[in-house]
Protein backbone atom coordinates (compact mmCIF):
# COMPACT_ATOMS: atom_id res chain seq x y z
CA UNK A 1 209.18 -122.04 96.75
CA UNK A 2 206.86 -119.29 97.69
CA UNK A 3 207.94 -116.40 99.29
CA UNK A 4 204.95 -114.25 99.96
CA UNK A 5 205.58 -113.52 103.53
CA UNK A 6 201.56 -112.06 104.15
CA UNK A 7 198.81 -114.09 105.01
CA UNK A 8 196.33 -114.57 102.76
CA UNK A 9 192.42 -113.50 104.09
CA UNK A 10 189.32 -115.37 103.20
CA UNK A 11 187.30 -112.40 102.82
CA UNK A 12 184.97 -113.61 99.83
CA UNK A 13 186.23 -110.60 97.64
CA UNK A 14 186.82 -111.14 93.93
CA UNK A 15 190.65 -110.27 94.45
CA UNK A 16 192.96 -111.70 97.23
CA UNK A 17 193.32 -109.73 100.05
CA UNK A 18 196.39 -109.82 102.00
CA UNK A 19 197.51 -109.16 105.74
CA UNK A 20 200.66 -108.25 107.10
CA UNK A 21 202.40 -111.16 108.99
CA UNK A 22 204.45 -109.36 111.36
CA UNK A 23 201.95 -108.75 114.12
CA UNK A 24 202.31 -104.80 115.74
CA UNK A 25 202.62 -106.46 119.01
CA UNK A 26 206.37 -107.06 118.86
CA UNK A 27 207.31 -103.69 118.55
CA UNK A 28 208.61 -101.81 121.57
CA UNK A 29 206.99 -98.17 120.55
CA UNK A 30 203.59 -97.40 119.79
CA UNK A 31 202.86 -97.37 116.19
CA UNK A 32 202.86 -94.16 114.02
CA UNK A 33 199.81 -93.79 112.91
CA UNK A 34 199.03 -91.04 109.64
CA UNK A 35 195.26 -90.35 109.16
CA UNK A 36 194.51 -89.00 105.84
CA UNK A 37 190.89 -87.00 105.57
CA UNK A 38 189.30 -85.42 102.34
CA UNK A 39 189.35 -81.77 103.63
CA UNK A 40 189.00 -80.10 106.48
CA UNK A 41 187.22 -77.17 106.47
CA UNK A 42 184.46 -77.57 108.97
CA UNK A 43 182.92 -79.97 111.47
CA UNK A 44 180.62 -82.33 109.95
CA UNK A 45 179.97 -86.19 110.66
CA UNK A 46 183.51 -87.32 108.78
CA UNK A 47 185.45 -84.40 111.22
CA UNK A 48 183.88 -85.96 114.68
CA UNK A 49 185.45 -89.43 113.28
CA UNK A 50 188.12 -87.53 112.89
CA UNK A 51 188.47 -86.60 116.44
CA UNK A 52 187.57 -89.75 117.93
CA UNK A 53 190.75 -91.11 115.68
CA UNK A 54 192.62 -88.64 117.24
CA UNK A 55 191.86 -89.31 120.46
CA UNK A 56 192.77 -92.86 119.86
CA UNK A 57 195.85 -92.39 118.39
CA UNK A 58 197.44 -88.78 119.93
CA UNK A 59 200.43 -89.33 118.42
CA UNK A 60 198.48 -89.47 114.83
CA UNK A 61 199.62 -86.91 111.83
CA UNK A 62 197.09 -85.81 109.62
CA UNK A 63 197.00 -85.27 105.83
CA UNK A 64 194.67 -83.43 104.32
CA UNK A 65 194.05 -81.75 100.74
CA UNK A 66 192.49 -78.13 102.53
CA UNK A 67 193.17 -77.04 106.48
CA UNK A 68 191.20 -74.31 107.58
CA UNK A 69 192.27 -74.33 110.89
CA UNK A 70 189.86 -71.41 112.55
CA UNK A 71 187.21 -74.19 110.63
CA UNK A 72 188.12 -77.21 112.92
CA UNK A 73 188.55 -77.95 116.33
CA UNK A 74 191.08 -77.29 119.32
CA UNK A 75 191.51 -81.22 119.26
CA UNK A 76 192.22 -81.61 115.33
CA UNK A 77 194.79 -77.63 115.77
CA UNK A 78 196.46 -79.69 117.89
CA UNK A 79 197.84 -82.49 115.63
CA UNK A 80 200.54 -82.13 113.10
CA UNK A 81 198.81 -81.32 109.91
CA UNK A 82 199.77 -81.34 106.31
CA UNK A 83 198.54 -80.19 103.33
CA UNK A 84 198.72 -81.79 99.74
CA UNK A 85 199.45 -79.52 96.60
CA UNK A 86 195.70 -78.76 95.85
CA UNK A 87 196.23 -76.60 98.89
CA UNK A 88 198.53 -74.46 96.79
CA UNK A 89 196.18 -73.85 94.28
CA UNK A 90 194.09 -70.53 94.19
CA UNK A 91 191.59 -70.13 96.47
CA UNK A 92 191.49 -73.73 97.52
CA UNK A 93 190.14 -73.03 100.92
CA UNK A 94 187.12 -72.24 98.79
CA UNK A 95 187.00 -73.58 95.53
CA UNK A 96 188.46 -77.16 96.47
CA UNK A 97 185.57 -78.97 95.23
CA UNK A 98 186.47 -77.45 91.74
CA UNK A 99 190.06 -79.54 91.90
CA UNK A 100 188.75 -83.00 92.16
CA UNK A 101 190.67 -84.06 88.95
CA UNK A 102 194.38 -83.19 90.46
CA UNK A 103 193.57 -84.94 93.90
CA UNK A 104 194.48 -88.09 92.87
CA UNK A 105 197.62 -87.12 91.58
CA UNK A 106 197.92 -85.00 95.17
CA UNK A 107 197.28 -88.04 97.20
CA UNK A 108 199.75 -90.16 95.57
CA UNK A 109 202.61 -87.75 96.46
CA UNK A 110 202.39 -87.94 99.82
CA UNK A 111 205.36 -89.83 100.96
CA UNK A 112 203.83 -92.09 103.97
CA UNK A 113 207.54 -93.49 104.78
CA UNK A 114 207.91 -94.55 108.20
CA UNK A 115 204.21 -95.00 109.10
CA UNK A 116 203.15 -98.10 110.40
CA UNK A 117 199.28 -97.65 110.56
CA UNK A 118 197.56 -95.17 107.90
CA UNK A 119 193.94 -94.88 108.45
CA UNK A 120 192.34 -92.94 105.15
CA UNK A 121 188.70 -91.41 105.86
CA UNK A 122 186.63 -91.69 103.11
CA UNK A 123 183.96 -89.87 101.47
CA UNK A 124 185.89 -87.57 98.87
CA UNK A 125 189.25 -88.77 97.25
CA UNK A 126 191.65 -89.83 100.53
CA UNK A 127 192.02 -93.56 100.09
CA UNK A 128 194.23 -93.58 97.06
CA UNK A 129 197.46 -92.64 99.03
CA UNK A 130 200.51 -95.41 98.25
CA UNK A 131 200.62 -96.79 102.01
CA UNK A 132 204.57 -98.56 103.04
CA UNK A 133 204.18 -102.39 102.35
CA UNK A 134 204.44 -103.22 105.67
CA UNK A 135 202.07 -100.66 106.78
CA UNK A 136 198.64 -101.74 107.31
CA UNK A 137 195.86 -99.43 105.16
CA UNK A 138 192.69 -99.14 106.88
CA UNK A 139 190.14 -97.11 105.38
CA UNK A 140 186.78 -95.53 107.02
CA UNK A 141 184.33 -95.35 104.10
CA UNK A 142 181.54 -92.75 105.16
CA UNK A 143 180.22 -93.21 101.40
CA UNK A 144 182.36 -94.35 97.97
CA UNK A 145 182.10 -90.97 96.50
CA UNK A 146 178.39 -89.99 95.64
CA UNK A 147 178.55 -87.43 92.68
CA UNK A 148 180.74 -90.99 91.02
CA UNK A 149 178.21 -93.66 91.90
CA UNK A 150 174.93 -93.55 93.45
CA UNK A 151 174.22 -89.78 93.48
CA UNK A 152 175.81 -89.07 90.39
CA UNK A 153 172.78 -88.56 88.02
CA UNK A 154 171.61 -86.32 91.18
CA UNK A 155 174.44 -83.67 91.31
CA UNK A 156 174.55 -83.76 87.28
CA UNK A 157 171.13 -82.47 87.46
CA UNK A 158 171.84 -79.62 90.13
CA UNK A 159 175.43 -78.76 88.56
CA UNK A 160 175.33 -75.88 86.57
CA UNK A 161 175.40 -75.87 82.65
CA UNK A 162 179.29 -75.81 81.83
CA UNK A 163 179.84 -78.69 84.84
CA UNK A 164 176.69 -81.12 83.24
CA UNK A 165 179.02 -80.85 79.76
CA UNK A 166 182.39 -81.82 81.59
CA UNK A 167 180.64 -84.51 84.21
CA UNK A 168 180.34 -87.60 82.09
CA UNK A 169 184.09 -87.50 80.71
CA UNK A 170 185.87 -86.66 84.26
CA UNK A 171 183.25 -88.64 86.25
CA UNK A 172 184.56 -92.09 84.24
CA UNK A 173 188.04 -91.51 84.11
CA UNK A 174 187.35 -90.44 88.14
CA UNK A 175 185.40 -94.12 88.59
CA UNK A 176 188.55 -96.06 87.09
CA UNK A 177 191.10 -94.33 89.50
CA UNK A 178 188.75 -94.56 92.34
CA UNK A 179 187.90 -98.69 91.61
CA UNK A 180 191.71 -98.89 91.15
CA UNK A 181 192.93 -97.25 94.38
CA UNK A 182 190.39 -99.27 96.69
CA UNK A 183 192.81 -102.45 95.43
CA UNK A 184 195.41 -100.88 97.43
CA UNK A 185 193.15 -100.92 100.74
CA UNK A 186 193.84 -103.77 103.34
CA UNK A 187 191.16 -103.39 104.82
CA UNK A 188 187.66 -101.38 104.84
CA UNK A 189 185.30 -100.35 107.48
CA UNK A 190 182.13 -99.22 106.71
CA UNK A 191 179.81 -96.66 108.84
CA UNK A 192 176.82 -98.84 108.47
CA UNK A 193 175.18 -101.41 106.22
CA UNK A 194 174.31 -99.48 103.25
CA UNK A 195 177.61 -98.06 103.06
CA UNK A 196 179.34 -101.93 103.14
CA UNK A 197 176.63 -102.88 99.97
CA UNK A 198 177.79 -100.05 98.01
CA UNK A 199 181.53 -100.55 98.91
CA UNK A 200 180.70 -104.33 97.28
CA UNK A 201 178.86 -103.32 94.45
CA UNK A 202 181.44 -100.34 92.92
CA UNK A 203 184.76 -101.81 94.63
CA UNK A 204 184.07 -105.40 95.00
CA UNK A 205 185.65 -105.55 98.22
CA UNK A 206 183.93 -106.33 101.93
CA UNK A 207 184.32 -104.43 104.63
CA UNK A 208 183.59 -104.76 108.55
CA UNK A 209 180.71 -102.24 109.87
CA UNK A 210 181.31 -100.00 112.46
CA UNK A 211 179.28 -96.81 113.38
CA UNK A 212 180.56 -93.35 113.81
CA UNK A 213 180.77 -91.99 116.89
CA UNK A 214 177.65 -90.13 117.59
CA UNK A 215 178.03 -87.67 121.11
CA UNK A 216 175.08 -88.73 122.50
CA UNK A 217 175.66 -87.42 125.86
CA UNK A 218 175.48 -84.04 124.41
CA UNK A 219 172.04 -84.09 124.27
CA UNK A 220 169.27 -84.74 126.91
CA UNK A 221 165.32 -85.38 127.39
CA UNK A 222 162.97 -82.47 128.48
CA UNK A 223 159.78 -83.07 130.41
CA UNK A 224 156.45 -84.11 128.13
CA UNK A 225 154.96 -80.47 128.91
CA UNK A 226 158.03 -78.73 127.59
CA UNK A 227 157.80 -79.48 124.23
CA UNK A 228 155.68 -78.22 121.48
CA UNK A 229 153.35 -79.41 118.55
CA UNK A 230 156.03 -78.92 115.84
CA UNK A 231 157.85 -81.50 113.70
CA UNK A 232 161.38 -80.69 112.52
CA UNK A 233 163.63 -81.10 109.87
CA UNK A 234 167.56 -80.34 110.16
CA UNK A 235 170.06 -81.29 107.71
CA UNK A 236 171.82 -79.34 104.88
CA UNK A 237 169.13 -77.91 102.11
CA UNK A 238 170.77 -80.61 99.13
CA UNK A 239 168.51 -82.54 96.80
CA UNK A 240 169.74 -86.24 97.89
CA UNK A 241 168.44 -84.94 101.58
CA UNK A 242 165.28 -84.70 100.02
CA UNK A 243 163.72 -81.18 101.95
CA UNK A 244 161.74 -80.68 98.63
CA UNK A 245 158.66 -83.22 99.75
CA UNK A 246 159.02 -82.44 103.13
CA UNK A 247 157.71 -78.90 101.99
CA UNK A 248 154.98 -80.04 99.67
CA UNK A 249 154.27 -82.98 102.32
CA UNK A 250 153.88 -80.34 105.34
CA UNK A 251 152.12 -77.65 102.98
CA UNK A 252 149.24 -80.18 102.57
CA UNK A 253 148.86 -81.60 105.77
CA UNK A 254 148.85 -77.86 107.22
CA UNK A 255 150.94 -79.00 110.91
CA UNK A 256 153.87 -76.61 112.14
CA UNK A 257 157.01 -77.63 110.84
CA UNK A 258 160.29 -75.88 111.38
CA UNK A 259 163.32 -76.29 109.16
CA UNK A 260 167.06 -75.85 110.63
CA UNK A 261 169.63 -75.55 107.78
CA UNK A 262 171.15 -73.90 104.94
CA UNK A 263 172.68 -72.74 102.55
CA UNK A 264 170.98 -69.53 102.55
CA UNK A 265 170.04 -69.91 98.64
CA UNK A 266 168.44 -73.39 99.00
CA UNK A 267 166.51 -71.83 102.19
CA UNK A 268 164.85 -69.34 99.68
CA UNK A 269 164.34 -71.09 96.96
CA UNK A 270 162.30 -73.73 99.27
CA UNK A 271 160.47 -70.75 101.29
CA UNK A 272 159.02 -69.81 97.91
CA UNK A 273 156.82 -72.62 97.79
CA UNK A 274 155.89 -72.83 101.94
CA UNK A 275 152.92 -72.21 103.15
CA UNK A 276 152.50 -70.08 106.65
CA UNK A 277 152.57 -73.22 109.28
CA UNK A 278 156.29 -73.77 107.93
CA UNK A 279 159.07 -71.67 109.45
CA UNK A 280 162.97 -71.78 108.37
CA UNK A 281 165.28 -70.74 110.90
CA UNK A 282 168.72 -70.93 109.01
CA UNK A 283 171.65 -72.38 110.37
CA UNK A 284 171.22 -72.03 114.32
CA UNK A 285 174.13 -72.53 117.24
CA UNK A 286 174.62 -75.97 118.96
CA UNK A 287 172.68 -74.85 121.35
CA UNK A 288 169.35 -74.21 119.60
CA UNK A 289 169.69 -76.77 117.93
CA UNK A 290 169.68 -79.22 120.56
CA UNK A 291 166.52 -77.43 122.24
CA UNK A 292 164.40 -77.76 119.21
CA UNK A 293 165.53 -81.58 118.93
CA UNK A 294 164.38 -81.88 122.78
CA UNK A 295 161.23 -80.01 122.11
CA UNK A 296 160.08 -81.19 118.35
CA UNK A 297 156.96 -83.48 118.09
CA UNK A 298 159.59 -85.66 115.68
CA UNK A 299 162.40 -85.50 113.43
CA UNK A 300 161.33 -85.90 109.84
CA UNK A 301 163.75 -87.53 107.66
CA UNK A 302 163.19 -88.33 104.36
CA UNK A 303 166.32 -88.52 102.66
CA UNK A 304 168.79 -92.23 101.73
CA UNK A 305 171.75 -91.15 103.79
CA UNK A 306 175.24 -92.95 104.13
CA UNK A 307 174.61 -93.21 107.93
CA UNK A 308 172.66 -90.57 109.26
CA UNK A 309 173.84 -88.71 112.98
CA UNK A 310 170.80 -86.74 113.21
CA UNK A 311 168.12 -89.42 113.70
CA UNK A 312 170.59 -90.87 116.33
CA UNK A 313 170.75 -87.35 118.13
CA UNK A 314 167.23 -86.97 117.87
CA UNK A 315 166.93 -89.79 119.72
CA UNK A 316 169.30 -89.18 122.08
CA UNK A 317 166.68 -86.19 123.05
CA UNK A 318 164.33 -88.72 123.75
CA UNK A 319 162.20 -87.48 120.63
CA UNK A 320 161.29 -90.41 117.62
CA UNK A 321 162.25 -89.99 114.09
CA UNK A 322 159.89 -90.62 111.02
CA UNK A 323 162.59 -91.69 108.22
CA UNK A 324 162.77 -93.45 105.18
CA UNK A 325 163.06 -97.07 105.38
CA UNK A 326 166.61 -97.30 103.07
CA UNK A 327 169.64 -96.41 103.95
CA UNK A 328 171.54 -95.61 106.91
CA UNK A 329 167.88 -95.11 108.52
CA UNK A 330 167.51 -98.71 109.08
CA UNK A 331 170.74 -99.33 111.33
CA UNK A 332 169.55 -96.64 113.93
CA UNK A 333 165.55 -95.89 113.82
CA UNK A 334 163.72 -98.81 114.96
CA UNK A 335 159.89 -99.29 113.50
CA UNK A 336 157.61 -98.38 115.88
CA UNK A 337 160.28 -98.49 118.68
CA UNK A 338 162.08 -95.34 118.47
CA UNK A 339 159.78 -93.48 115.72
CA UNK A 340 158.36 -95.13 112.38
CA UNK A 341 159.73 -96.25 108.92
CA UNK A 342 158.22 -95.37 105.41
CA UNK A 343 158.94 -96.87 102.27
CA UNK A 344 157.45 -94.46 99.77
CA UNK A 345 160.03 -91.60 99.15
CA UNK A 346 157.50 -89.09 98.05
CA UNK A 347 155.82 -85.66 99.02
CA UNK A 348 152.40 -88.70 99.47
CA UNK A 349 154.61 -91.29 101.15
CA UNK A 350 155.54 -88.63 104.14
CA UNK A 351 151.73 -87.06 103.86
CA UNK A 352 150.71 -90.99 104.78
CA UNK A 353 153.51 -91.61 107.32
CA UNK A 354 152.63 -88.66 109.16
CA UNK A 355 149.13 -89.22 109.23
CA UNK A 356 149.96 -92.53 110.36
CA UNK A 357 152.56 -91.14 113.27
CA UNK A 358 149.79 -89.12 114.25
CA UNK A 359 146.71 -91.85 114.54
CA UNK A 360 149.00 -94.29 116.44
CA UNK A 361 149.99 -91.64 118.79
CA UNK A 362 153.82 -92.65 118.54
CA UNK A 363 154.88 -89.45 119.66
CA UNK A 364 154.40 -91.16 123.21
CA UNK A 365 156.86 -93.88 122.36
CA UNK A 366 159.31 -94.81 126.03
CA UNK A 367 161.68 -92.54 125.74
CA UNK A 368 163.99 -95.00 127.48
CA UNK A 369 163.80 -97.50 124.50
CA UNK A 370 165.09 -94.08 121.95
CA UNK A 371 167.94 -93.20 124.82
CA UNK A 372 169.06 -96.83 124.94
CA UNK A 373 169.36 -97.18 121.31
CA UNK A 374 171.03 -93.95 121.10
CA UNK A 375 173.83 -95.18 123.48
CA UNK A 376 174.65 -97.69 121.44
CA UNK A 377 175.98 -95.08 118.55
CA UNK A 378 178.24 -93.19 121.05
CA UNK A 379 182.15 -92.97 120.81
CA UNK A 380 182.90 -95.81 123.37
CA UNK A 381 181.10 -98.35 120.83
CA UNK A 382 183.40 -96.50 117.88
CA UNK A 383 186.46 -96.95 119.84
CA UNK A 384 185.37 -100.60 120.51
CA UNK A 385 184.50 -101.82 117.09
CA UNK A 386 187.38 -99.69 115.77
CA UNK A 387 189.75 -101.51 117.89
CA UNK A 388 188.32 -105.29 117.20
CA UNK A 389 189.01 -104.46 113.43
CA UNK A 390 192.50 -103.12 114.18
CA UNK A 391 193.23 -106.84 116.23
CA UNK A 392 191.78 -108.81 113.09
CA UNK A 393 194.62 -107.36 111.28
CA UNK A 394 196.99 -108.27 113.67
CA UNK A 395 197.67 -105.19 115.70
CA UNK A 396 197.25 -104.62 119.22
CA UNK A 397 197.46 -100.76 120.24
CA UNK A 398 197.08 -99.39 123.75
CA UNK A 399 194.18 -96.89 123.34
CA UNK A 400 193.94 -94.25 126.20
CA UNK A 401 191.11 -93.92 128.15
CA UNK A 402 187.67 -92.20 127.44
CA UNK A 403 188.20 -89.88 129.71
CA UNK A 404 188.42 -86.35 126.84
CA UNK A 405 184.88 -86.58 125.09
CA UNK A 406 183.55 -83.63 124.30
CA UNK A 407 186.62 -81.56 125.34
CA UNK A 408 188.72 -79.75 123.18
């Protein structure tokens, strides 16, 4: 007699994967919901997820291995949040990336009891919590951890000397917990296509594809005659982002580029080699930031990103984006449409797409065609797709209206 009481899913994975029969629709409460997140000390793309699950779900807890709470939002303040022991540790609010080994350990303590929907956002160690067995496990995968799997080779490099000799050992033993713990996922969603391939190839389990919520109506066209000659770059100065041939690219081809970012000692290091027609400006408020994206001749992005927000905002500014043709890149910038796609990741590759983006005159693309495909990244599409996944599993929540975006 078999008394498995789930419901076995035909999801083509190597392993069974299993779904809770007792549909959330018969209960008479809404759902308690915990959402566990890697750390939260700032707002990047993983914290605006964050608030979109939040607004979802206001009756959400979060967990979290760091809380810097003067680092996050009036939305995320005003959830219950809890720590794990790595925030315990000295100086974790700064040195948190240095306790990577003890957050697996730190997840698995956290007693979930009572929880009937625990959504884990991934991109450093969160999915590995033990979930109730009648709680369904969703997790968000921006990226299966990059300094394990893809990227690893790349952060080796840039790590400094005592880190390169302690990498190889930690990094495997990391790899076997982190394969492990994605066995104890129901179910994955992944920000966008390139995230769902790598989520096959290291964990061997599918996921559905949903975008992050991208707040497109923060950002708005200006008139042709406002904006200047300049391309731009914005991002954060790492290697993977790849700002080292859009320097050599732009100090050869001689046009006005401006670059928006930091940290301060990447900044330098790259100024060293720029020629006069390149300017860096640092880290800037919201607000410059979205009048250079408004104003720019085109975003230049040259890096194989998980997703990618910037292209989307760019867009949503009614200016085109010349990116490379892997990646997240190829679920948001449409050839020729809403900027152009290169496939030679090099300082010559960009020279030649440039060149190109210049002869063709594409910085005259409709800007109606970049707005609509902006719109279809924003948070109502998040909440949508989000929602369809949740009802695959079986449970039907009442989501409140969109009513707070871009509120605290």
């Amino acid at each position: 007699m078999n008394c498995d009481t789930r419901i076995p899913v035909n999801t083509g994975d190597t392993l069974p994967v299993f779904r809770k029969a007792t549909p959330v629709t018969t209960r008479k409460k809404p759902p308690r919901v915990a959402i566990i997140h890697y750390w939260l000390v700032g707002m990047r793309g993983g914290e605006k997820v964050i608030e979109a699950l939040c607004r979802m779900f206001p009756q959400a807890e979060i967990f979290t291995h760091v809380y810097l709470p003067d680092k996050v939002s009036p939305l995320i303040r005003s959830h219950k949040v809890h720590t794990t022991s790595i925030a315990r540790l000295p100086l974790a609010g700064r040195l948190y990336p240095k306790y990577l080994p003890f957050m697996p350990r730190a997840l698995e303590e956290i007693d979930l009891t009572g929880f009937d929907l625990v959504i884990s956002s991934e991109s450093g160690p969160a999915k590995g919590v033990i979930a109730p067995p009648d709680a369904l496990h969703l997790c968000y995968c921006h990226s299966p951890m990059r300094y394990l799997w893809d990227q690893y080779h790349v952060y080796r490099k840039d790590a400094g000397f005592v880190t390169r000799q302690v990498m190889p050992g930690l990094a495997s033993k990391l790899r076997v917990w982190d394969t492990v713990s994605a066995a104890r996922v129901d179910g994955f969603v992944a920000n966008s296509r390139h995230v769902e391939q790598r989520i096959h190839s290291y964990w061997r389990r599918t996921a559905d594809v949903v975008a992050p919520p991208v707040a497109v109506q923060d950002f708005q066209p200006v008139a042709p005659e406002q904006r200047g000659s300049f391309y731009l770059w914005a991002g954060e100065l790492v290697s993977y982002k790849r700002p080292d041939i859009v320097i050599e690219a732009f100090n050869r081809l001689g046009l006005p580029l401006i670059v928006i970012g930091g940290p301060p000692k990447a900044e330098r290091k790259l100024a060293r080699n720029a020629r006069d027609n390149i300017r860096f400006l640092g880290q800037v408020p919201f607000e410059k930031l979205r009048r250079y994206l408004a104003c720019c001749k085109a975003l230049v992005f040259p890096g194989e990103e998980d997703f990618g927000i910037i292209p989307v905002e760019a867009m949503a500014s009614g200016r085109p984006v010349i990116a490379y043709g892997r990646g997240g890149a190829l679920d948001t910038v449409i050839d020729r449409t809403t900027g152009l796609l290169f496939q030679d990741q090099t300082a010559d590759g960009l020279v030649e797409a440039v060149r190109r983006f210049e002869d063709e005159g594409l910085e005259d693309l409709p800007v109606e065609g970049m707005l609509r495909q902006a719109s279809r990244f924003d948070e109502a599409h998040f909440r949508a797709g989000f929602s369809r996944v949740l009802a695959r599993y079986g449970m039907q929540v009442d989501v409140p209206a969109l009513a707070s975006v871009g509120s605290a």
